[in-house]
N, C-alpha and C. Protein backbone atom coordinates (compact mmCIF):
# COMPACT_ATOMS: atom_id res chain seq x y z
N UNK A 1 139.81 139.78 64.79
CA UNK A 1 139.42 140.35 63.53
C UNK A 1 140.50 141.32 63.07
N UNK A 2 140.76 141.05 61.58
CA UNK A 2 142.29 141.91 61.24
C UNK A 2 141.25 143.40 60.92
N UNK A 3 142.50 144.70 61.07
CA UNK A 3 141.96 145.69 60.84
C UNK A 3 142.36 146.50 59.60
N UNK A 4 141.28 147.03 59.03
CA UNK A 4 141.19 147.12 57.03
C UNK A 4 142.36 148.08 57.08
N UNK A 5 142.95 148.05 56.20
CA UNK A 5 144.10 148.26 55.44
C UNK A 5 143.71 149.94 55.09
N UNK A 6 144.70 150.83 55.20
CA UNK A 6 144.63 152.28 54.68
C UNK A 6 144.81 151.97 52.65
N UNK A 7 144.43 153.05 52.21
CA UNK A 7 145.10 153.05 50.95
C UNK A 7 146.71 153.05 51.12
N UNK A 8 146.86 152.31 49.76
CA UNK A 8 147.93 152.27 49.42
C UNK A 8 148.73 153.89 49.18
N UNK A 9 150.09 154.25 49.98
CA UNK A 9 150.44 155.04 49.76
C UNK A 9 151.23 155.56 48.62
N UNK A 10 151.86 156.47 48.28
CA UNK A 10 152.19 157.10 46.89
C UNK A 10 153.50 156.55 46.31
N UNK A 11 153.93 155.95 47.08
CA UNK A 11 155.60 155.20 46.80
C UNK A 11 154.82 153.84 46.37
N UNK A 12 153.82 152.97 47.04
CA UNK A 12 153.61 151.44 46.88
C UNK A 12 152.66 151.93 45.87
N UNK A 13 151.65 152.75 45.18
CA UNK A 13 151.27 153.32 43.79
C UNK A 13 152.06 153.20 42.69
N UNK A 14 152.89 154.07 43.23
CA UNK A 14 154.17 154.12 42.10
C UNK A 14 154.75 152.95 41.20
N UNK A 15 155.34 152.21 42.48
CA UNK A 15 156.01 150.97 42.59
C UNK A 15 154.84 150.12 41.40
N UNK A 16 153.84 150.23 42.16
CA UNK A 16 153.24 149.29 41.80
C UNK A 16 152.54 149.52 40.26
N UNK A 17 152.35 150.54 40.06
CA UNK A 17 152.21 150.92 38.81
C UNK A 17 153.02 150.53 37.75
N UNK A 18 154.69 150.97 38.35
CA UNK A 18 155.23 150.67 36.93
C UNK A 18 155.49 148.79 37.04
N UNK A 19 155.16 148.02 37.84
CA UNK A 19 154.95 146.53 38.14
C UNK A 19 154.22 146.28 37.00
N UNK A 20 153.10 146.71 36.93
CA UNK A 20 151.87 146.34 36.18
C UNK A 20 152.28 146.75 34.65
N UNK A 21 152.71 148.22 34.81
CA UNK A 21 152.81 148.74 32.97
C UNK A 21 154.26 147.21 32.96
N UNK A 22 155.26 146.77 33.31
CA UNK A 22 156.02 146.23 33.08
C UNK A 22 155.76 145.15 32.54
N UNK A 23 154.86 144.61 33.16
CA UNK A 23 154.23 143.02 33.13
C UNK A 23 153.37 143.19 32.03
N UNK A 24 152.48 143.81 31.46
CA UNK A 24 151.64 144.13 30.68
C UNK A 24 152.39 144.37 29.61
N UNK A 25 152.90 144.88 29.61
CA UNK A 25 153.57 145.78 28.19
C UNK A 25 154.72 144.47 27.73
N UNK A 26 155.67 143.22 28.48
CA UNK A 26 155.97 142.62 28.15
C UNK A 26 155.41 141.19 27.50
N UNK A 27 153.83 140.91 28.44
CA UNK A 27 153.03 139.41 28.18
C UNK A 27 152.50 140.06 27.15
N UNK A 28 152.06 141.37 26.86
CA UNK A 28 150.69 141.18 25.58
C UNK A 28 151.45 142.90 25.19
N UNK A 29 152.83 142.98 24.47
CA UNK A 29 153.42 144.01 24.23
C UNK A 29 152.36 144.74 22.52
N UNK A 30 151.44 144.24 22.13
CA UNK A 30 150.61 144.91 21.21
C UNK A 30 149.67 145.30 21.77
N UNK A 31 149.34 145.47 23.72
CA UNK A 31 147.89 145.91 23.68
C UNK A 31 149.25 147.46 23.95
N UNK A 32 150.47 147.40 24.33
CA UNK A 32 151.07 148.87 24.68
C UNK A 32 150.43 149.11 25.89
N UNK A 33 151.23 150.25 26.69
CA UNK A 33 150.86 150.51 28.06
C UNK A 33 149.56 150.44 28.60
N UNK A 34 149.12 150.02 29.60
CA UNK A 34 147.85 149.70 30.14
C UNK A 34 147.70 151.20 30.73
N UNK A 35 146.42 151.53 30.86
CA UNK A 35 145.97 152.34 31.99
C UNK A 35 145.82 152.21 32.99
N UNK A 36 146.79 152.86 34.21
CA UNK A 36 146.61 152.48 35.67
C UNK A 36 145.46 153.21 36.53
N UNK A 37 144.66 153.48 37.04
CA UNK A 37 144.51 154.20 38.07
C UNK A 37 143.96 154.03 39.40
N UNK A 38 144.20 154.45 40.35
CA UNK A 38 143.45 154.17 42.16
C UNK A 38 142.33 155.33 42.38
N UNK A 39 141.58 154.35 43.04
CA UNK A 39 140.44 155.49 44.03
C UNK A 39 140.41 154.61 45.19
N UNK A 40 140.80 155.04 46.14
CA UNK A 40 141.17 154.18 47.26
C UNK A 40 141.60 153.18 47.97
N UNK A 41 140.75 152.07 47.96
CA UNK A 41 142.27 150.61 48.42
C UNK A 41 142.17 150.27 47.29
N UNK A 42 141.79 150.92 45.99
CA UNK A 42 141.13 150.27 44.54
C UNK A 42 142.51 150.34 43.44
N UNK A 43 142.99 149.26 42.91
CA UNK A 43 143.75 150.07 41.72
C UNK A 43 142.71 149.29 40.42
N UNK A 44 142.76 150.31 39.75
CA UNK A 44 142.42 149.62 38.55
C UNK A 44 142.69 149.44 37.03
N UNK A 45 142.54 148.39 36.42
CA UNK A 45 143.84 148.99 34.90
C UNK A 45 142.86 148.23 33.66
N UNK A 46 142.85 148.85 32.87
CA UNK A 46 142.67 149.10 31.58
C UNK A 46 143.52 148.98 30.35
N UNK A 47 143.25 148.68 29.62
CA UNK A 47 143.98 148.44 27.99
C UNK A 47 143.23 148.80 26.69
N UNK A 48 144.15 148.85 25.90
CA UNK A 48 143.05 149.13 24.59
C UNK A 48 143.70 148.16 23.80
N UNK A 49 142.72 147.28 24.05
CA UNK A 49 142.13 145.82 23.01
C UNK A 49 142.54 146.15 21.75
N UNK A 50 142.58 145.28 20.71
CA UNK A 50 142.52 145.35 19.28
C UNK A 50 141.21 145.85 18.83
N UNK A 51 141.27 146.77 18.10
CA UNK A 51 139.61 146.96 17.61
C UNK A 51 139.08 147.59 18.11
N UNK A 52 139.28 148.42 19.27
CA UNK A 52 138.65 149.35 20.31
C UNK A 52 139.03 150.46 19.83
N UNK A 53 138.25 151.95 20.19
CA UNK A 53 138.63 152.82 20.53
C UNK A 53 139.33 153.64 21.65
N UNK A 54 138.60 152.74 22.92
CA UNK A 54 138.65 153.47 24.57
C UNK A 54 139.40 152.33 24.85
N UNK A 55 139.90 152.59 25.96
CA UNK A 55 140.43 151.53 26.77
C UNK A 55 139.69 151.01 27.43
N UNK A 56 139.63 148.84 27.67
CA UNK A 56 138.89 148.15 28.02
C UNK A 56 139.34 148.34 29.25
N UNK A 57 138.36 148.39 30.38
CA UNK A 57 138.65 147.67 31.97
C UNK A 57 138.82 146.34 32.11
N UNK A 58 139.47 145.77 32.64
CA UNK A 58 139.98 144.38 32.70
C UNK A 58 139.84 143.83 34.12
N UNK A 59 140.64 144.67 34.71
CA UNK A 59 141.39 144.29 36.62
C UNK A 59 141.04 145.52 37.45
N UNK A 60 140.82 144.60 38.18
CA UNK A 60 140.74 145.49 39.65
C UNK A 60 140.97 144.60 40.74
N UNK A 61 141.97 145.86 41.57
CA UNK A 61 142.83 145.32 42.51
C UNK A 61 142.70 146.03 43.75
N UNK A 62 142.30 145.00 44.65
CA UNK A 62 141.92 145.66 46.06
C UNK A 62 143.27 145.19 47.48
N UNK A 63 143.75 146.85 47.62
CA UNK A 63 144.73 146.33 48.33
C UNK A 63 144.35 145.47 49.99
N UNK A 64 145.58 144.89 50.28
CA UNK A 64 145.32 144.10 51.79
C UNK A 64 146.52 144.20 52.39
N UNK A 65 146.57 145.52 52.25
CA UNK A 65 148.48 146.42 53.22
C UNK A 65 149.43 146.19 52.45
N UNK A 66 149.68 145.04 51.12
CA UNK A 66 151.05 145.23 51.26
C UNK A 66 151.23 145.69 49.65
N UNK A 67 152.23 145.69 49.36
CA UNK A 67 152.43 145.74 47.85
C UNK A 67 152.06 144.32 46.78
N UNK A 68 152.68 143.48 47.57
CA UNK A 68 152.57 142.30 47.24
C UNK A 68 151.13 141.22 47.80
N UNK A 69 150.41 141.90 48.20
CA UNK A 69 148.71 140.92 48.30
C UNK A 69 147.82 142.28 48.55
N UNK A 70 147.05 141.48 46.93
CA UNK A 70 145.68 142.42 46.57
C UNK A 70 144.75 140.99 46.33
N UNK A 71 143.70 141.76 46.52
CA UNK A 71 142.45 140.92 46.04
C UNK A 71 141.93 140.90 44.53
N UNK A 72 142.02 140.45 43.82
CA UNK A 72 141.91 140.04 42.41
C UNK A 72 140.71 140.06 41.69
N UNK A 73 140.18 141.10 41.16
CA UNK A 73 138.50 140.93 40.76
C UNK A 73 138.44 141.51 39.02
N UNK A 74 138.19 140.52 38.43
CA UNK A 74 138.33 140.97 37.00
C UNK A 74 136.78 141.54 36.53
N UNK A 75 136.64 142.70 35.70
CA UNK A 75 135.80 143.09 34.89
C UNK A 75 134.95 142.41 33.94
N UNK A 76 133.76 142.47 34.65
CA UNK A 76 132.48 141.85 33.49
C UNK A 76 131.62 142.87 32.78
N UNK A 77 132.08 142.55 31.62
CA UNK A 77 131.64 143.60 30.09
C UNK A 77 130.26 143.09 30.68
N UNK A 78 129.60 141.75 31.16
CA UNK A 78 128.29 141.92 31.08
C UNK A 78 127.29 142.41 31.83
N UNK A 79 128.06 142.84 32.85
CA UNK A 79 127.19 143.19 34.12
C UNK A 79 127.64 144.43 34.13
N UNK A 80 128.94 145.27 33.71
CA UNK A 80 129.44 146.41 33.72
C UNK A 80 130.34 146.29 35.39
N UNK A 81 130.15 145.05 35.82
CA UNK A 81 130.83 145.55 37.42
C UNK A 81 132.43 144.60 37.27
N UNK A 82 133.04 144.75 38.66
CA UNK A 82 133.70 143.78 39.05
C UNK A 82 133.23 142.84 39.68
N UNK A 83 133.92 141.72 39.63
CA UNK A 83 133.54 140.45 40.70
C UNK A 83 135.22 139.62 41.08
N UNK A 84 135.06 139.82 42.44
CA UNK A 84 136.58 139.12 43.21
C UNK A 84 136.44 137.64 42.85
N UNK A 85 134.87 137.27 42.74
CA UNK A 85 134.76 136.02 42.78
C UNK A 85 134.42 134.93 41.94
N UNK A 86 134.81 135.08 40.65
CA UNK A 86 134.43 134.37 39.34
C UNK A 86 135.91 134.20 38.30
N UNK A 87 137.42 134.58 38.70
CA UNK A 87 138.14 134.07 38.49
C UNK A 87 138.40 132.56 37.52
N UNK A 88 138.68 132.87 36.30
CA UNK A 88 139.03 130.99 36.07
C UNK A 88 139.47 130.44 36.62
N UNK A 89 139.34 129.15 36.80
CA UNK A 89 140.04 128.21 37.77
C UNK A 89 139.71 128.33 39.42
N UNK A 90 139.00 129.14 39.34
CA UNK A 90 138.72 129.39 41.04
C UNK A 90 137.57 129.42 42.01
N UNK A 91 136.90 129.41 42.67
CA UNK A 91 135.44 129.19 42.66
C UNK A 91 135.71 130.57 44.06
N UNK A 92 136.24 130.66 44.52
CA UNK A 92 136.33 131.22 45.57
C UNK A 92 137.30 132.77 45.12
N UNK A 93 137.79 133.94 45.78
CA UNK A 93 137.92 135.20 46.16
C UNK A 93 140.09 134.67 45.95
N UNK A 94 140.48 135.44 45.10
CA UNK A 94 141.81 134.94 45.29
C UNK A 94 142.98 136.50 45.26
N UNK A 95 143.82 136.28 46.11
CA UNK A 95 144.72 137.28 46.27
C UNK A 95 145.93 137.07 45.90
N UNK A 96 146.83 137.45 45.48
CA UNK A 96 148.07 137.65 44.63
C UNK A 96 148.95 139.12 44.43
N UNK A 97 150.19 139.31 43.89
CA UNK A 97 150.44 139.82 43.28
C UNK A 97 149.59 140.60 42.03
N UNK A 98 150.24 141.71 41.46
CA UNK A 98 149.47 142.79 40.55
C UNK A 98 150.06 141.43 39.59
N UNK A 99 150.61 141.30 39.28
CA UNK A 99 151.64 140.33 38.12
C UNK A 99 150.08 139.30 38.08
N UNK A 100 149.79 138.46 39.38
CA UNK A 100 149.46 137.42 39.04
C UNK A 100 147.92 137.62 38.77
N UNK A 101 147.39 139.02 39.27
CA UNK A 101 146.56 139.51 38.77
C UNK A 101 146.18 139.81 37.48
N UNK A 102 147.20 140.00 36.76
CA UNK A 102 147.47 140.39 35.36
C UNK A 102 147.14 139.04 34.49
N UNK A 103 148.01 138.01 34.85
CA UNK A 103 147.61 137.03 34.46
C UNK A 103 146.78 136.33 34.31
N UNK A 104 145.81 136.42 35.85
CA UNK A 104 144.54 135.88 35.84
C UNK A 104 143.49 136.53 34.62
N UNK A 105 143.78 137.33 34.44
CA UNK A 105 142.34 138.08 33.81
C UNK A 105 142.61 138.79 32.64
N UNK A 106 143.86 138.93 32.14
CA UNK A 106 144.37 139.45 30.59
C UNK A 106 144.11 138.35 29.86
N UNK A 107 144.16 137.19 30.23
CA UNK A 107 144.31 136.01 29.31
C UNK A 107 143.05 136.13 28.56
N UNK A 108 141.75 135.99 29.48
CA UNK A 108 140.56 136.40 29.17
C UNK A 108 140.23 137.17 28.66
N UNK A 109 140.88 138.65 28.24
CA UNK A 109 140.37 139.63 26.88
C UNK A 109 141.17 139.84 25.89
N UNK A 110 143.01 139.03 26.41
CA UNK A 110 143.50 139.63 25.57
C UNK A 110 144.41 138.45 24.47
N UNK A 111 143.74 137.33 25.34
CA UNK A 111 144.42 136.06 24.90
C UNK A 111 145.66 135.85 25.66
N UNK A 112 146.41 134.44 25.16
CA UNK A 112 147.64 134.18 25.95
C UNK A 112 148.68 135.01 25.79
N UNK A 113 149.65 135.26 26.71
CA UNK A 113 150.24 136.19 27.12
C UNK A 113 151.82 135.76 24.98
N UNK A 114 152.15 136.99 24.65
CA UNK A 114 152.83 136.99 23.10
C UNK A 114 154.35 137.21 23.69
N UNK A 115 154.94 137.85 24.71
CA UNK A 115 156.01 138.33 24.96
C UNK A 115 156.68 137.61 25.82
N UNK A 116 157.45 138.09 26.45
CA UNK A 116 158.45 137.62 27.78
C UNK A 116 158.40 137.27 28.90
């Protein structure tokens, strides 16, 4: 049995933060910088949609040690929670990159990706 992962520390935060504002701010450069933030193995990011006031929750990303593999759980406006496990295309719990995280689940509020 593998043993759970500490939070992510303040350098792989960092890192990984400006990953996400990078990726974000280039696929869908009109939602403008996303909101990052962590509460424990948790990162989670936010945008402000067209038409919004607040910034929407979108992603949440559960680390698994490295920089590069998180667990992927996008935001349901209808339930108010996350779920790892309702992904398009996926029936099952999927891990990736913040990038491919981004992808999975921006498409879904914010449409297909407009930029680079």
């Amino acid at each position: 049995m593998g043993s759970v992962p500490q939070a992510p520390d303040p350098q792989t935060r960092n890192a990984v933060t400006r990953r996400i504002i990078t990726h974000v701010t280039a696929g869908w450069p009109r939602l403008g910088e996303p909101l990052v933030r962590y509460r424990g193995l948790y990162c989670y990011v936010a945008a402000l949609l067209p038409g919004h006031r607040e910034p929407t929750p979108i992603l949440r990303l559960r680390y698994q040690g490295s920089a590069d593999d998180w667990a992927i759980g996008i935001y349901k406006a209808s339930t108010g929670q996350y779920s790892e496990n309702e992904l398009p295309g996926t029936f099952a719990g999927m891990t990736g990159t913040p990038e491919q995280g981004i992808d999975e689940t921006f498409i879904l509020y914010a449409g297909p990706r407009t930029g680079n």
